[in-house]
C-alpha atoms as a PDB file:
ATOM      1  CA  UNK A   1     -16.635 -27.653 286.332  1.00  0.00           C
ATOM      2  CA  UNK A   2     -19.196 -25.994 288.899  1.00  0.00           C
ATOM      3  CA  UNK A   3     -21.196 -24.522 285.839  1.00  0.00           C
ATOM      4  CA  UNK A   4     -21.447 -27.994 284.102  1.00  0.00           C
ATOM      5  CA  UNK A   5     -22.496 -29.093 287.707  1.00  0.00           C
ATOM      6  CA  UNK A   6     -24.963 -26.849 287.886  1.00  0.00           C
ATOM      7  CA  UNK A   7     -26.450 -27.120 283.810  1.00  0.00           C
ATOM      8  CA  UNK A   8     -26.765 -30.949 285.079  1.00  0.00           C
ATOM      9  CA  UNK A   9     -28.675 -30.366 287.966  1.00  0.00           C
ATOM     10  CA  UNK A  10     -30.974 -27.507 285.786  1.00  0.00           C
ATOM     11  CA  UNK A  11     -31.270 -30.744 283.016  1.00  0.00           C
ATOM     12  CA  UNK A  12     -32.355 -33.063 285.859  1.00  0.00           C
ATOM     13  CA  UNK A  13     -34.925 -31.233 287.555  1.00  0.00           C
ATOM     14  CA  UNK A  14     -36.374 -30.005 283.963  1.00  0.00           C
ATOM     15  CA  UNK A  15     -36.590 -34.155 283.333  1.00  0.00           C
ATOM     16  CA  UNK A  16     -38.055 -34.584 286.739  1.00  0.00           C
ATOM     17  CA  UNK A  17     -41.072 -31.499 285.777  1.00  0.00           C
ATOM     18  CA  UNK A  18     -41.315 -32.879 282.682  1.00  0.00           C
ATOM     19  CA  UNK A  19     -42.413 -36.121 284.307  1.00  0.00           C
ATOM     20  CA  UNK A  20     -44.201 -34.977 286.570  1.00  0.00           C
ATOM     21  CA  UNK A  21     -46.556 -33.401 283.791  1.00  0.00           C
ATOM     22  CA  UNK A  22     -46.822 -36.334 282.161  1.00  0.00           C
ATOM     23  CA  UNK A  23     -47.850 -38.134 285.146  1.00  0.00           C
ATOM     24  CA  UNK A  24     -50.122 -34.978 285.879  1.00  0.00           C
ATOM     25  CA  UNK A  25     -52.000 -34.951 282.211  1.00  0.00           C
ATOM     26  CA  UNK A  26     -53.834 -37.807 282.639  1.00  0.00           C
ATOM     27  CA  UNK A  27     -55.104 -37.373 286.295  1.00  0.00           C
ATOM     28  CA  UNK A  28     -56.133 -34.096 285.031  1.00  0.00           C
ATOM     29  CA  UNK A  29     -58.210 -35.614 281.362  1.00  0.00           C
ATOM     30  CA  UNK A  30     -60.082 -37.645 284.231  1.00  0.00           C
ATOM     31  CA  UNK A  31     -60.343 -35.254 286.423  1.00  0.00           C
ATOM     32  CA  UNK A  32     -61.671 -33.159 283.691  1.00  0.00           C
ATOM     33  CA  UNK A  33     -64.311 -35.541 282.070  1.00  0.00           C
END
């Protein structure tokens, strides 16, 4: 149980960096140009 805890919380915060680059691209491409 614990391990599965702790793949959902690795999952989560993987989701949350993902989204945060996503949000981060496009500043960047503007930033950029």
């Amino acid at each position: 149980m614990k391990k599965w805890g702790r793949l959902r919380q690795v999952k989560n915060t993987l989701l949350i960096v993902v989204a945060f680059q996503a949000n981060l691209k496009p500043s960047d491409l503007i930033q950029g140009s």
